[in-house]
Structures are given as C-alpha cells and as structure tokens.
PDB file of N, CA and C in Angstrom:
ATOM      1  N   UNK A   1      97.512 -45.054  38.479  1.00  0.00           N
ATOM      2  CA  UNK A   1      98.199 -44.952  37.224  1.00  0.00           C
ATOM      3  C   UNK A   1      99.388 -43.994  37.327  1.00  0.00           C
ATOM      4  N   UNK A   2      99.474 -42.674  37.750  1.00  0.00           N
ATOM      5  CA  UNK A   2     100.690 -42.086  38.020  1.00  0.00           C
ATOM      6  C   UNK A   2     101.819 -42.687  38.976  1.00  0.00           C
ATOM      7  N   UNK A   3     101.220 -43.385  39.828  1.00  0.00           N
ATOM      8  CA  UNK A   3     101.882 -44.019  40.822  1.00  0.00           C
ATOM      9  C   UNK A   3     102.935 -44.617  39.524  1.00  0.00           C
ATOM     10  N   UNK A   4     102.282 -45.883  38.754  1.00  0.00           N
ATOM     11  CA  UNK A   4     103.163 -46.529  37.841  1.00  0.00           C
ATOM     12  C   UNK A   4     103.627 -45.843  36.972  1.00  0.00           C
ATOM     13  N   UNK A   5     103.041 -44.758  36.317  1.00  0.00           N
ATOM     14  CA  UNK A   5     103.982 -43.654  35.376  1.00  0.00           C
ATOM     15  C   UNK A   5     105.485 -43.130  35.973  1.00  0.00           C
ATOM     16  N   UNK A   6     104.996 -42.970  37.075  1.00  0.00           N
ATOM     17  CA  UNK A   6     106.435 -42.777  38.074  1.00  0.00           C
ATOM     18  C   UNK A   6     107.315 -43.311  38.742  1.00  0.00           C
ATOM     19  N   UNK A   7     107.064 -44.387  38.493  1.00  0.00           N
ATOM     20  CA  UNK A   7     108.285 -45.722  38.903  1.00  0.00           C
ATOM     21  C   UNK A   7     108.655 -46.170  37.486  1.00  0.00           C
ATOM     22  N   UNK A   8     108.227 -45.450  36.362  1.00  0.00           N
ATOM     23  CA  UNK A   8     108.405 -46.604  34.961  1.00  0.00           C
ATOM     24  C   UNK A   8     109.499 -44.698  34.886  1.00  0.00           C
ATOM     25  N   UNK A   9     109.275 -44.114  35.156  1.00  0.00           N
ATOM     26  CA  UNK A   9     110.398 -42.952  34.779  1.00  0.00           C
ATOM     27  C   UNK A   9     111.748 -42.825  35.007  1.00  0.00           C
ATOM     28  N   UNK A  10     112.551 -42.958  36.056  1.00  0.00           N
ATOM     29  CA  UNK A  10     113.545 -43.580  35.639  1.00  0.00           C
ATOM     30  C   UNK A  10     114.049 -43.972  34.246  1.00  0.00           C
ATOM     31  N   UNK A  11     113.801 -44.766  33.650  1.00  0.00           N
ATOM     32  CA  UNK A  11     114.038 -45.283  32.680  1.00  0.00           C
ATOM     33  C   UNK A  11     113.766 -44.808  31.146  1.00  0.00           C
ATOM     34  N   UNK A  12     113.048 -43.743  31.637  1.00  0.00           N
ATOM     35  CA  UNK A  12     113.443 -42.820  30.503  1.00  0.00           C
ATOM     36  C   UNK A  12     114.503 -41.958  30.383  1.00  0.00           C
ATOM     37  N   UNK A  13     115.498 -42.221  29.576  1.00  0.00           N
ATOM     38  CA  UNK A  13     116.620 -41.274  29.684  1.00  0.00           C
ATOM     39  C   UNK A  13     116.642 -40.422  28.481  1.00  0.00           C
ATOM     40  N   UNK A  14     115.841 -40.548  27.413  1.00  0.00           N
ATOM     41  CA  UNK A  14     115.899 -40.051  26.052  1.00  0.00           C
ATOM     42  C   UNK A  14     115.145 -38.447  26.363  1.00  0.00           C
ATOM     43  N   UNK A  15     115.261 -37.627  25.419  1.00  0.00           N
ATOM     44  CA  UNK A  15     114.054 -36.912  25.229  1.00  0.00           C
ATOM     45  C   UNK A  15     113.082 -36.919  24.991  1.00  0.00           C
ATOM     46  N   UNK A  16     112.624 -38.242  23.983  1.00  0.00           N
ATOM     47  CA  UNK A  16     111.593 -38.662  23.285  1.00  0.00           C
ATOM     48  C   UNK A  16     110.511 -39.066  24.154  1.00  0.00           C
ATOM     49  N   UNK A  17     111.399 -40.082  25.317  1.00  0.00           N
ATOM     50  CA  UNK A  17     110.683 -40.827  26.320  1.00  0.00           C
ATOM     51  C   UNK A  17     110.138 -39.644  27.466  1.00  0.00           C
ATOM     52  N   UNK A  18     111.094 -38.751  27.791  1.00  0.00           N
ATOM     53  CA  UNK A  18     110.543 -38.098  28.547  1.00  0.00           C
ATOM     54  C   UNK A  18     109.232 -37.416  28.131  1.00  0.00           C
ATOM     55  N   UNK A  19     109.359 -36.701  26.976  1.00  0.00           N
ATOM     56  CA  UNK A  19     108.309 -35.891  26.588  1.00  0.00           C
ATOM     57  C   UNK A  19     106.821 -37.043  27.091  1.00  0.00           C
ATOM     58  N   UNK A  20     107.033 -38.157  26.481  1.00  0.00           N
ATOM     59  CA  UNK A  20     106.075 -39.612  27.276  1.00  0.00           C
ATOM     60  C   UNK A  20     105.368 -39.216  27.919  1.00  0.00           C
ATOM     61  N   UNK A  21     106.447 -39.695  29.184  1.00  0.00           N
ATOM     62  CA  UNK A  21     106.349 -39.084  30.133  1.00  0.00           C
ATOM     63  C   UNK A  21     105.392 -38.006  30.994  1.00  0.00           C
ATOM     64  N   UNK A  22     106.247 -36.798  30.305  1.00  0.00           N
ATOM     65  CA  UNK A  22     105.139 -35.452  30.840  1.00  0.00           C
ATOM     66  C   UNK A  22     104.424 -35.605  30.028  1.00  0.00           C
ATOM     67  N   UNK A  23     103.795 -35.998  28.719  1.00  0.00           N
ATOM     68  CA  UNK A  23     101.769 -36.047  28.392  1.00  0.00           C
ATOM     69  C   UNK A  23     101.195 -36.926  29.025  1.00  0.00           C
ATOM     70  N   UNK A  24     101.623 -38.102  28.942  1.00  0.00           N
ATOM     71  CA  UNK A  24     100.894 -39.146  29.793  1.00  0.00           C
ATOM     72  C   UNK A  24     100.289 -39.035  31.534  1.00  0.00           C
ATOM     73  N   UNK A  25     101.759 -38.302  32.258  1.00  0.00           N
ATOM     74  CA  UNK A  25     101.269 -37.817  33.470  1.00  0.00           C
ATOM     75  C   UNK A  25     100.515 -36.738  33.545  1.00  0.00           C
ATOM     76  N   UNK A  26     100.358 -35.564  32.308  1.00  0.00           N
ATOM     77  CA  UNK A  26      99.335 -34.897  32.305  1.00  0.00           C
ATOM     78  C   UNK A  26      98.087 -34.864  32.379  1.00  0.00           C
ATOM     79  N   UNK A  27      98.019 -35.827  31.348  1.00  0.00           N
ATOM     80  CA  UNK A  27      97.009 -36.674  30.785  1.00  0.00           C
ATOM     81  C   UNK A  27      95.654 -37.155  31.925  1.00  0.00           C
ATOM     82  N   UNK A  28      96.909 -38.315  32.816  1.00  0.00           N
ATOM     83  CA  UNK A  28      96.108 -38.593  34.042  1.00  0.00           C
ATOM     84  C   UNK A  28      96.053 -37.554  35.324  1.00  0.00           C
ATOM     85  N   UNK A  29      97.227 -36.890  35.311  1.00  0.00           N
ATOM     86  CA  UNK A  29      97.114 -35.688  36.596  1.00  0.00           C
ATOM     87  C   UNK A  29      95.610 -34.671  36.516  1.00  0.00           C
ATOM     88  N   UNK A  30      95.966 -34.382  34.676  1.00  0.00           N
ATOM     89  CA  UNK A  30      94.682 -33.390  34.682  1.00  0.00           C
ATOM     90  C   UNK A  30      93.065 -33.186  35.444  1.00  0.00           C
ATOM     91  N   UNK A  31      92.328 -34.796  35.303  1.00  0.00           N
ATOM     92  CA  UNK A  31      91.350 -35.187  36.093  1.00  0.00           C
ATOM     93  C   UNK A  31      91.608 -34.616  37.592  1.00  0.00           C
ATOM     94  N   UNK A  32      92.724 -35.347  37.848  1.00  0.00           N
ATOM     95  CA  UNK A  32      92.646 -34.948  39.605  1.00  0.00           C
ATOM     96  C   UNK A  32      92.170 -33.801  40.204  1.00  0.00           C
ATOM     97  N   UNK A  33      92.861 -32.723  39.298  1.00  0.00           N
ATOM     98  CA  UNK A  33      92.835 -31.416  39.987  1.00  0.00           C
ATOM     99  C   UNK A  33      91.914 -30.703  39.735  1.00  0.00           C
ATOM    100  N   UNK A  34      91.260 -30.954  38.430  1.00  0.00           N
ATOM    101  CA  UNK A  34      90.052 -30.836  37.894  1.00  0.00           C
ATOM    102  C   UNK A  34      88.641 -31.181  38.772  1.00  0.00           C
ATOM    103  N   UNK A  35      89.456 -32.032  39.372  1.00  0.00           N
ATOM    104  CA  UNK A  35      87.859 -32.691  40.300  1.00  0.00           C
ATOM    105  C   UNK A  35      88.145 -31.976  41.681  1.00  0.00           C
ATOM    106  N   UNK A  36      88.933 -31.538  42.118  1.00  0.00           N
ATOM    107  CA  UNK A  36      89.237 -31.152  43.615  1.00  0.00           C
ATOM    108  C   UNK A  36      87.954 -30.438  44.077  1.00  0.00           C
ATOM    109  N   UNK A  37      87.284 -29.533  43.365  1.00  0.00           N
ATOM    110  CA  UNK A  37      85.824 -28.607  43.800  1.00  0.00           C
ATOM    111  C   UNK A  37      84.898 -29.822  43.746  1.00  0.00           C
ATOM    112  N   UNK A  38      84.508 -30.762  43.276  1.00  0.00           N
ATOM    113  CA  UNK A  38      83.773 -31.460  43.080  1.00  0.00           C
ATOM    114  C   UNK A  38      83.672 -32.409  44.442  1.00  0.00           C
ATOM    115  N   UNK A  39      84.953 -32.956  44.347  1.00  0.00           N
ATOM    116  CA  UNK A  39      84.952 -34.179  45.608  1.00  0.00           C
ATOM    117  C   UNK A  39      84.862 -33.020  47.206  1.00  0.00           C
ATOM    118  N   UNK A  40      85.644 -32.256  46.944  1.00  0.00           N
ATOM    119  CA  UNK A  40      85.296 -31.512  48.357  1.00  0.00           C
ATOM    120  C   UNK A  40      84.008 -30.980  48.474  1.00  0.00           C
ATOM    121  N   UNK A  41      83.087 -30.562  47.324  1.00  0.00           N
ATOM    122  CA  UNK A  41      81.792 -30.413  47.795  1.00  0.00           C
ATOM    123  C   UNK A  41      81.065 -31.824  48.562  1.00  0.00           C
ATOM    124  N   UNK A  42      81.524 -33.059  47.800  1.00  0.00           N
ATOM    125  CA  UNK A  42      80.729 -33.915  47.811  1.00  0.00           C
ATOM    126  C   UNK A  42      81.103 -34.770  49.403  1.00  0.00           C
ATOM    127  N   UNK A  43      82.347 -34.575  49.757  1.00  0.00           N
ATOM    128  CA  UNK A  43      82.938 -34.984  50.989  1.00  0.00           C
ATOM    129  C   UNK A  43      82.516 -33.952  52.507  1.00  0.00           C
ATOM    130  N   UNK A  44      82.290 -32.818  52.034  1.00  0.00           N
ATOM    131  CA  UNK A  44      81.523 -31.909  53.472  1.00  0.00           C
ATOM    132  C   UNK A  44      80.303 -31.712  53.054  1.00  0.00           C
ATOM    133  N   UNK A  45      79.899 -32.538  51.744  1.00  0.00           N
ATOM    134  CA  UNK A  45      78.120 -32.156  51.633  1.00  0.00           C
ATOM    135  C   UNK A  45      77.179 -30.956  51.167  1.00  0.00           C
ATOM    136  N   UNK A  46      78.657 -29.857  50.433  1.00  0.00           N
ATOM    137  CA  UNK A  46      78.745 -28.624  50.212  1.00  0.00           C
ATOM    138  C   UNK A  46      78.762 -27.487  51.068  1.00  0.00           C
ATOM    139  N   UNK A  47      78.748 -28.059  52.330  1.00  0.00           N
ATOM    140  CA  UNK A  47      78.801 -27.119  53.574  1.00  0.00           C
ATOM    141  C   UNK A  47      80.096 -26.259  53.098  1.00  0.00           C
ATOM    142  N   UNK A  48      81.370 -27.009  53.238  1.00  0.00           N
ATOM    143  CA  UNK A  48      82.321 -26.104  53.485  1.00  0.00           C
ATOM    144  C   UNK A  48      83.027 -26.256  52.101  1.00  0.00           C
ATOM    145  N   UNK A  49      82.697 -25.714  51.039  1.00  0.00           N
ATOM    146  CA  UNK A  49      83.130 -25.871  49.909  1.00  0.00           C
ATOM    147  C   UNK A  49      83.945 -24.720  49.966  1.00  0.00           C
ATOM    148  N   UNK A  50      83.982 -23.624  49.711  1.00  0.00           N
ATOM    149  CA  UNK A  50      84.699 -22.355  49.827  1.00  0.00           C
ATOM    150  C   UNK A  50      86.480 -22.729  50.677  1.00  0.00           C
ATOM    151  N   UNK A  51      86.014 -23.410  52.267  1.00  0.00           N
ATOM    152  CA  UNK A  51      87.200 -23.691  52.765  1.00  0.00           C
ATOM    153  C   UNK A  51      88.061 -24.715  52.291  1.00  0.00           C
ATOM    154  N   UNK A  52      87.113 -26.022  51.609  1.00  0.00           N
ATOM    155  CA  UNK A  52      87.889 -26.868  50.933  1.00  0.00           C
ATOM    156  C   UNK A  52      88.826 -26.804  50.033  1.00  0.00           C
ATOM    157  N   UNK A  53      88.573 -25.714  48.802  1.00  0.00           N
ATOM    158  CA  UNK A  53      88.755 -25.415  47.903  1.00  0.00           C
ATOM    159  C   UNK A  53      90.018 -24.545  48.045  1.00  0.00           C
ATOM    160  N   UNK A  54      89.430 -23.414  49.383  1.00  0.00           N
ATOM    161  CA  UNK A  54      91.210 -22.822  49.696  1.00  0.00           C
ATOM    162  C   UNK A  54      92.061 -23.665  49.807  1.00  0.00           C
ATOM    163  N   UNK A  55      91.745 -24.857  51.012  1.00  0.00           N
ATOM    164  CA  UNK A  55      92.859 -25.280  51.345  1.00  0.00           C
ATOM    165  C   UNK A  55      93.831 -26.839  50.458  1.00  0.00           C
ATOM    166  N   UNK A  56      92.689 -26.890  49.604  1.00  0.00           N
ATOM    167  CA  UNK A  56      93.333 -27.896  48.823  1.00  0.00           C
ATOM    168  C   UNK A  56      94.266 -26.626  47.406  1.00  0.00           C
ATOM    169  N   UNK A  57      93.908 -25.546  46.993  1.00  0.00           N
ATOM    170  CA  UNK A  57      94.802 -24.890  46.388  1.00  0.00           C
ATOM    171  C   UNK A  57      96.109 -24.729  47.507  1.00  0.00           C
ATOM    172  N   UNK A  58      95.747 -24.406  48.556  1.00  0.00           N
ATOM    173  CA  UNK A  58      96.671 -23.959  49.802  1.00  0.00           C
ATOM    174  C   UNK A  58      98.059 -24.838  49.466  1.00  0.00           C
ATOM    175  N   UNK A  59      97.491 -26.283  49.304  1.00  0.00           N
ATOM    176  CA  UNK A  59      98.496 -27.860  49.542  1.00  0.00           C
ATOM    177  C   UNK A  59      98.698 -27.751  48.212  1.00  0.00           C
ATOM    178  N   UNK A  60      98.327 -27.475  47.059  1.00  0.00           N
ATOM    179  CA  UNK A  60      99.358 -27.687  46.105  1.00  0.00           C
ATOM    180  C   UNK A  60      99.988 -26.613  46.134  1.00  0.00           C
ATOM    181  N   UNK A  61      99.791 -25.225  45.960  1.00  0.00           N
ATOM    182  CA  UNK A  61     100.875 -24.372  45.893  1.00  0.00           C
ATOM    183  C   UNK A  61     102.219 -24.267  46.930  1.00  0.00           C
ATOM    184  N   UNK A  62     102.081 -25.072  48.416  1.00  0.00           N
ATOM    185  CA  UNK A  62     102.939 -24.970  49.468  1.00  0.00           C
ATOM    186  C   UNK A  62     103.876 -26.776  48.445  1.00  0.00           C
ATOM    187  N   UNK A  63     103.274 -27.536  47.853  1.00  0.00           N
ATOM    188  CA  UNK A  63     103.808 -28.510  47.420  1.00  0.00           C
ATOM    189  C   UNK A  63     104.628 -27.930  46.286  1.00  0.00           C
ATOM    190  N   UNK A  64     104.358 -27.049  45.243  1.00  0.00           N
ATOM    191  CA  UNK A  64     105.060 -26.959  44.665  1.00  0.00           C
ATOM    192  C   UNK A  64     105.915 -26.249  44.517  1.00  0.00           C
ATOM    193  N   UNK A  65     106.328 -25.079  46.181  1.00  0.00           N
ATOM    194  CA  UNK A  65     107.092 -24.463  46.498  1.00  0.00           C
ATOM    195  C   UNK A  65     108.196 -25.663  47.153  1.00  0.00           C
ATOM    196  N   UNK A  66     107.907 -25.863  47.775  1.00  0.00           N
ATOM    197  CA  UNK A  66     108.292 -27.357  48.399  1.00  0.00           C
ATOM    198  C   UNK A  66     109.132 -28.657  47.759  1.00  0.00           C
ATOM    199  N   UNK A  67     108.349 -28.827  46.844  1.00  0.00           N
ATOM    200  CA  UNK A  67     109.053 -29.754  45.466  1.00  0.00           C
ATOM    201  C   UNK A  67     110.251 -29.540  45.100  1.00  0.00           C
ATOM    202  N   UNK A  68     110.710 -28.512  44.655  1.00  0.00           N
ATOM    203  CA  UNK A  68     111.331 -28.174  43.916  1.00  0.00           C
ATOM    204  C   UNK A  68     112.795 -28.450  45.121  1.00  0.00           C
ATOM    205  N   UNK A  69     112.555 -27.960  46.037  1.00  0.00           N
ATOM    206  CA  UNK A  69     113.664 -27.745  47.208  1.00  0.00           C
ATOM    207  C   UNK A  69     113.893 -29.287  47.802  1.00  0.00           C
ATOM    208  N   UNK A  70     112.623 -30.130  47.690  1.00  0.00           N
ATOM    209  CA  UNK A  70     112.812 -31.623  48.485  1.00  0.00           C
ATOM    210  C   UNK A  70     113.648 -32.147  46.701  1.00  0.00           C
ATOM    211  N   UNK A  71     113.437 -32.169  45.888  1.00  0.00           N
ATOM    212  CA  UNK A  71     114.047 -32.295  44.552  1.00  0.00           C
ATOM    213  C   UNK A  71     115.379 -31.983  44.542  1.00  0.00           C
ATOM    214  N   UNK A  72     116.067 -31.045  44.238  1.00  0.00           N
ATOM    215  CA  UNK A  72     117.042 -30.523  44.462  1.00  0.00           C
ATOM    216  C   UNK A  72     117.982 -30.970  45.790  1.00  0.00           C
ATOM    217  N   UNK A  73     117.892 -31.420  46.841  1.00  0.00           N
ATOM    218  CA  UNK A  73     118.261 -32.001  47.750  1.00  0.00           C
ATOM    219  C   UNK A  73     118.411 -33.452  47.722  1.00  0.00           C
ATOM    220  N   UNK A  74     117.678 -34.556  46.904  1.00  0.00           N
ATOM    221  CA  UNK A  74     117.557 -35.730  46.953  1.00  0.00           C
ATOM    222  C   UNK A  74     118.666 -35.758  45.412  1.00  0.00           C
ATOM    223  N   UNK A  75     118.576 -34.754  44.703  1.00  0.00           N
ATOM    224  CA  UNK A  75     119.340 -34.829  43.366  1.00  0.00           C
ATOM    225  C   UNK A  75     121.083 -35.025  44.199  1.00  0.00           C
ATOM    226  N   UNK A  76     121.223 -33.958  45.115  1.00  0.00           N
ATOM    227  CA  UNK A  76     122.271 -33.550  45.042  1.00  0.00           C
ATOM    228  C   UNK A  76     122.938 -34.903  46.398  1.00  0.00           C
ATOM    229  N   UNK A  77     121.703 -35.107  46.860  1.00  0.00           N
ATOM    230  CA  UNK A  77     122.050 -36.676  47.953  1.00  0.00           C
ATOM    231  C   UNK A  77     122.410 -37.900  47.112  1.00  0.00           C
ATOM    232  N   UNK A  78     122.165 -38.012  46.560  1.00  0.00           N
ATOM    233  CA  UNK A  78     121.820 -39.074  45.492  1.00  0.00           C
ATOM    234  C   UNK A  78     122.452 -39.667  44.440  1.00  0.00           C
ATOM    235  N   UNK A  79     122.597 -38.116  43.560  1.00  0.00           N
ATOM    236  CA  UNK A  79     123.195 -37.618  42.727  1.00  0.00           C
ATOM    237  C   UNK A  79     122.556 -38.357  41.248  1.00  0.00           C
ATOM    238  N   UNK A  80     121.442 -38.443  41.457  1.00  0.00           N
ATOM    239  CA  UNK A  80     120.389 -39.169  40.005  1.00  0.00           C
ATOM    240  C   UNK A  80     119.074 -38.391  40.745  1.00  0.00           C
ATOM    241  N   UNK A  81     118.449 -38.402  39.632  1.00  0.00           N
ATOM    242  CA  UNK A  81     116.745 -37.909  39.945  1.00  0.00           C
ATOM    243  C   UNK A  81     116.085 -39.438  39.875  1.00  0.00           C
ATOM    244  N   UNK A  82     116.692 -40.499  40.204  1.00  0.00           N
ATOM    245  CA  UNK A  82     115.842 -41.952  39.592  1.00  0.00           C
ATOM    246  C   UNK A  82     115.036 -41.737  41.086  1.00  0.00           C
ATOM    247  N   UNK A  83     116.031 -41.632  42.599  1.00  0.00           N
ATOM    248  CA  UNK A  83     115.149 -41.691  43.991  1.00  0.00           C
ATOM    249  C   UNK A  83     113.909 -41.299  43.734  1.00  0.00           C
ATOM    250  N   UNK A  84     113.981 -39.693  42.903  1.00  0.00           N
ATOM    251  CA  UNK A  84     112.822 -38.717  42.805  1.00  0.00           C
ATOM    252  C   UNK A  84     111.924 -39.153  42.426  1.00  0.00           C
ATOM    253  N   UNK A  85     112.154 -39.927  41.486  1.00  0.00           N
ATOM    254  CA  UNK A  85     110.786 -40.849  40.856  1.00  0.00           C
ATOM    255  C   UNK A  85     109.956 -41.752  41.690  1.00  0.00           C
ATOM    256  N   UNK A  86     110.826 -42.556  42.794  1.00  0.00           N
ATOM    257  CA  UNK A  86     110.426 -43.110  43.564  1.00  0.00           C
ATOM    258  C   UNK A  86     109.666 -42.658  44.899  1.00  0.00           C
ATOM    259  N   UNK A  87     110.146 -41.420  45.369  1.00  0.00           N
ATOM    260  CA  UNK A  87     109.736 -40.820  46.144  1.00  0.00           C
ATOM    261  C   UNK A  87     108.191 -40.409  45.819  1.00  0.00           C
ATOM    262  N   UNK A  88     108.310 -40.076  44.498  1.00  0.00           N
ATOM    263  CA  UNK A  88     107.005 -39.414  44.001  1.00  0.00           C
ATOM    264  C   UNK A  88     105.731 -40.290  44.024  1.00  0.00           C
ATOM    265  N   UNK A  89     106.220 -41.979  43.644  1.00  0.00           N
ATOM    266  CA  UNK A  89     105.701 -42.864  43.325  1.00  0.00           C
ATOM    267  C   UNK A  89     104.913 -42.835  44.812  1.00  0.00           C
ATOM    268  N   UNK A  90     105.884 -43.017  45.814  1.00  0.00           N
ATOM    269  CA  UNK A  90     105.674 -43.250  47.365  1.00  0.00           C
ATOM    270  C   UNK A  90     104.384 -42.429  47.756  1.00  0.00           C
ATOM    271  N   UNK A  91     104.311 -40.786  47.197  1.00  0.00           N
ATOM    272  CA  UNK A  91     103.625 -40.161  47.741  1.00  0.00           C
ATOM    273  C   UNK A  91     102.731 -40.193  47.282  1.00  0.00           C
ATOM    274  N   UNK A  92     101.974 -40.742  45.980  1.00  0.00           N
ATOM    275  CA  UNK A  92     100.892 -40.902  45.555  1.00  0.00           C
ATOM    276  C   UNK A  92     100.272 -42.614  46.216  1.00  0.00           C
ATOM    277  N   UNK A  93     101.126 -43.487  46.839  1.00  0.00           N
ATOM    278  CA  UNK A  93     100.578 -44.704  47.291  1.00  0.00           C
ATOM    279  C   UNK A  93     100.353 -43.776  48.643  1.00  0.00           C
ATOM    280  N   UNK A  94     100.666 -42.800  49.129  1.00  0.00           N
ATOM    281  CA  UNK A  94     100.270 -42.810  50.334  1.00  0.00           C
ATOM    282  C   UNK A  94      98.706 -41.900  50.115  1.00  0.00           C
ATOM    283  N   UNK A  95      99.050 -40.849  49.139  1.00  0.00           N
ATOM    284  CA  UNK A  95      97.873 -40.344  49.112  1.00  0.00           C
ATOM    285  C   UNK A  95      96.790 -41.274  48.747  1.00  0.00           C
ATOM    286  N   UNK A  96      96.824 -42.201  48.069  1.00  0.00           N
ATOM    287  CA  UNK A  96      95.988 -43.248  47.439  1.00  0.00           C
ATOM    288  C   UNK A  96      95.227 -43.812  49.173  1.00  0.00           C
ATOM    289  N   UNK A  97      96.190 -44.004  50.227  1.00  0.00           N
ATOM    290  CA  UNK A  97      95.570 -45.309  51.111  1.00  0.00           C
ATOM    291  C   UNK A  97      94.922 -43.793  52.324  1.00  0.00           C
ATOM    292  N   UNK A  98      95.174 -42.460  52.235  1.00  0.00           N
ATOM    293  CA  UNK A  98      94.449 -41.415  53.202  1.00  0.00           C
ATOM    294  C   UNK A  98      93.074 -41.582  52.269  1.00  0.00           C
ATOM    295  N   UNK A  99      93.008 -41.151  50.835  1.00  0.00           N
ATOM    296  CA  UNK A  99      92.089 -41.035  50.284  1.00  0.00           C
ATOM    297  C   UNK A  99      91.122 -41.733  51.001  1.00  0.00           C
ATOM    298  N   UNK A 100      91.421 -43.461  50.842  1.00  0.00           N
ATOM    299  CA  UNK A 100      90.385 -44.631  50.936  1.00  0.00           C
ATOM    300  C   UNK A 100      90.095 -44.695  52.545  1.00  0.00           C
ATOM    301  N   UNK A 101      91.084 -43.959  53.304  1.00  0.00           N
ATOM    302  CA  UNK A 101      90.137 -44.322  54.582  1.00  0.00           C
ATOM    303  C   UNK A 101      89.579 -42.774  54.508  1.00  0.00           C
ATOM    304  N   UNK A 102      89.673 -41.379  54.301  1.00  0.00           N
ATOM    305  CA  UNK A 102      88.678 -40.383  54.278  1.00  0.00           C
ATOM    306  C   UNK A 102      87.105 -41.077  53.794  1.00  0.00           C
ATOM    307  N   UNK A 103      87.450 -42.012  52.470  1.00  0.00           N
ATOM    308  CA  UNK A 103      85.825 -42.590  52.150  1.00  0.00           C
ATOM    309  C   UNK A 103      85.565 -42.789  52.834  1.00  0.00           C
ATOM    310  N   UNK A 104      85.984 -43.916  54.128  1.00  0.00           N
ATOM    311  CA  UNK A 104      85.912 -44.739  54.395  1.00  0.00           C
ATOM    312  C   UNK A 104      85.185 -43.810  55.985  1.00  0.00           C
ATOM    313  N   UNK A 105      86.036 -43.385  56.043  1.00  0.00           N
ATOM    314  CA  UNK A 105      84.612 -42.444  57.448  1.00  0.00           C
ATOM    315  C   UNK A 105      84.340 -41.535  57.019  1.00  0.00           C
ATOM    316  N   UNK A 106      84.296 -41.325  55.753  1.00  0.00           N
ATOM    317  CA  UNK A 106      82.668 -40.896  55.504  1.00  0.00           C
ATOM    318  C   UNK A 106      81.836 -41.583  55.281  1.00  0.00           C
ATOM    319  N   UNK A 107      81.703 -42.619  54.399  1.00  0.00           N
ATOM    320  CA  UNK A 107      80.934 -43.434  54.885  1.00  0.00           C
ATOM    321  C   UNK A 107      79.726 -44.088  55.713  1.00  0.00           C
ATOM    322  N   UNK A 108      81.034 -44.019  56.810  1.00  0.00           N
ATOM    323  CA  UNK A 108      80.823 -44.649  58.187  1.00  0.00           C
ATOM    324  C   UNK A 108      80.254 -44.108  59.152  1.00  0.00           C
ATOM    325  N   UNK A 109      80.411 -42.895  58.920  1.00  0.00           N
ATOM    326  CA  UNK A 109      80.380 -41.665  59.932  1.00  0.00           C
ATOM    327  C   UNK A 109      79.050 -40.844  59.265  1.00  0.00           C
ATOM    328  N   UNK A 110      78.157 -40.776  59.829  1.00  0.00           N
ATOM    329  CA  UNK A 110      77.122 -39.339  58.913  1.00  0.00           C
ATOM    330  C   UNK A 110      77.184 -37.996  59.443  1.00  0.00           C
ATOM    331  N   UNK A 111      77.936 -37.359  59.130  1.00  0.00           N
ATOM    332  CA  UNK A 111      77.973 -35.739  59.763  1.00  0.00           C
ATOM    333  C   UNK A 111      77.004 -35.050  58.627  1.00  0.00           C
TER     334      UNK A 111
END
C-alpha cells in the first residue's frame, strides 16, 4: 500500500492533497515500525531480540540521515521531487521482495 501511496504522489500538487498524503502514509507506515520488536523476536525466535531491535533502529535512523541528502540531490538532478516519489516507491518493492525471501528461509531453514 505505501508502495502505491507513493507513486499516486506526484500528483498531488495542492496542499490539501498533500496533507492526504502524509495521513494516509502515516496511517499505513505506523504498523510497520510498530511491529519491528515483534517480527524480529519472531524471526531469531527471541534469541537475539535486543540485537535486532538495535539494528533495525540503527537502519532507520542512518535512513533518515541519509534521506534527506539522497532527496536533495535527486531534487536538484531532476529538478521535481516527482523521481523522489518513485524512487521511494522502488525502495519499498524492493524491501517488499528481501522481506519474502527472509520468510522464505526461514521457513526453510530451522535454526
């Protein structure tokens, strides 16, 4: 669902639409991050919950140092934030297809 929230952005050029926008992606972002202690217990079995938990705070805070600078660079390449949307879109289909093979050996795999 953010994936498509973020390819339909672009096309908001209003204020109205944007505001949209940021509740709707809140909306659905909120869950995610919300669950991060949960799925990493449930993915090492609670063994390494403590390390999970660092290092998935670790990846968003280095992302959203990060963001801002890969942002600002694609604005000024570009010269529209529409790429940005797309880019963003990109990185949630990719996180989407690591996700499904992490299930996927776990699964497969019994550690």
């Amino acid at each position: 669902m953010l994936m498509i929230i973020s390819l339909a952005a672009p096309y908001f050029t209003t204020f109205a639409w944007l505001c949209v926008y940021a509740g709707t992606f809140g909306f659905f972002a909120g869950p995610i991050v919300a669950s991060t202690v949960s799925v990493g217990g449930e993915i090492t079995n609670g063994k390494y919950l403590n390390e999970t938990y660092t290092l998935t705070i670790f990846v968003f805070g280095i992302s959203l140092i990060n963001g801002q600078v890969i942002t600002a660079s694609m604005y000024e390449l570009y010269g529209s934030y529409s790429n940005v949307f797309y880019f963003h879109a990109a990185c949630y289909l990719v996180t989407t297809v690591l996700s499904l093979c992490i299930c996927y050996i776990y699964q497969t795999h019994s550690y």
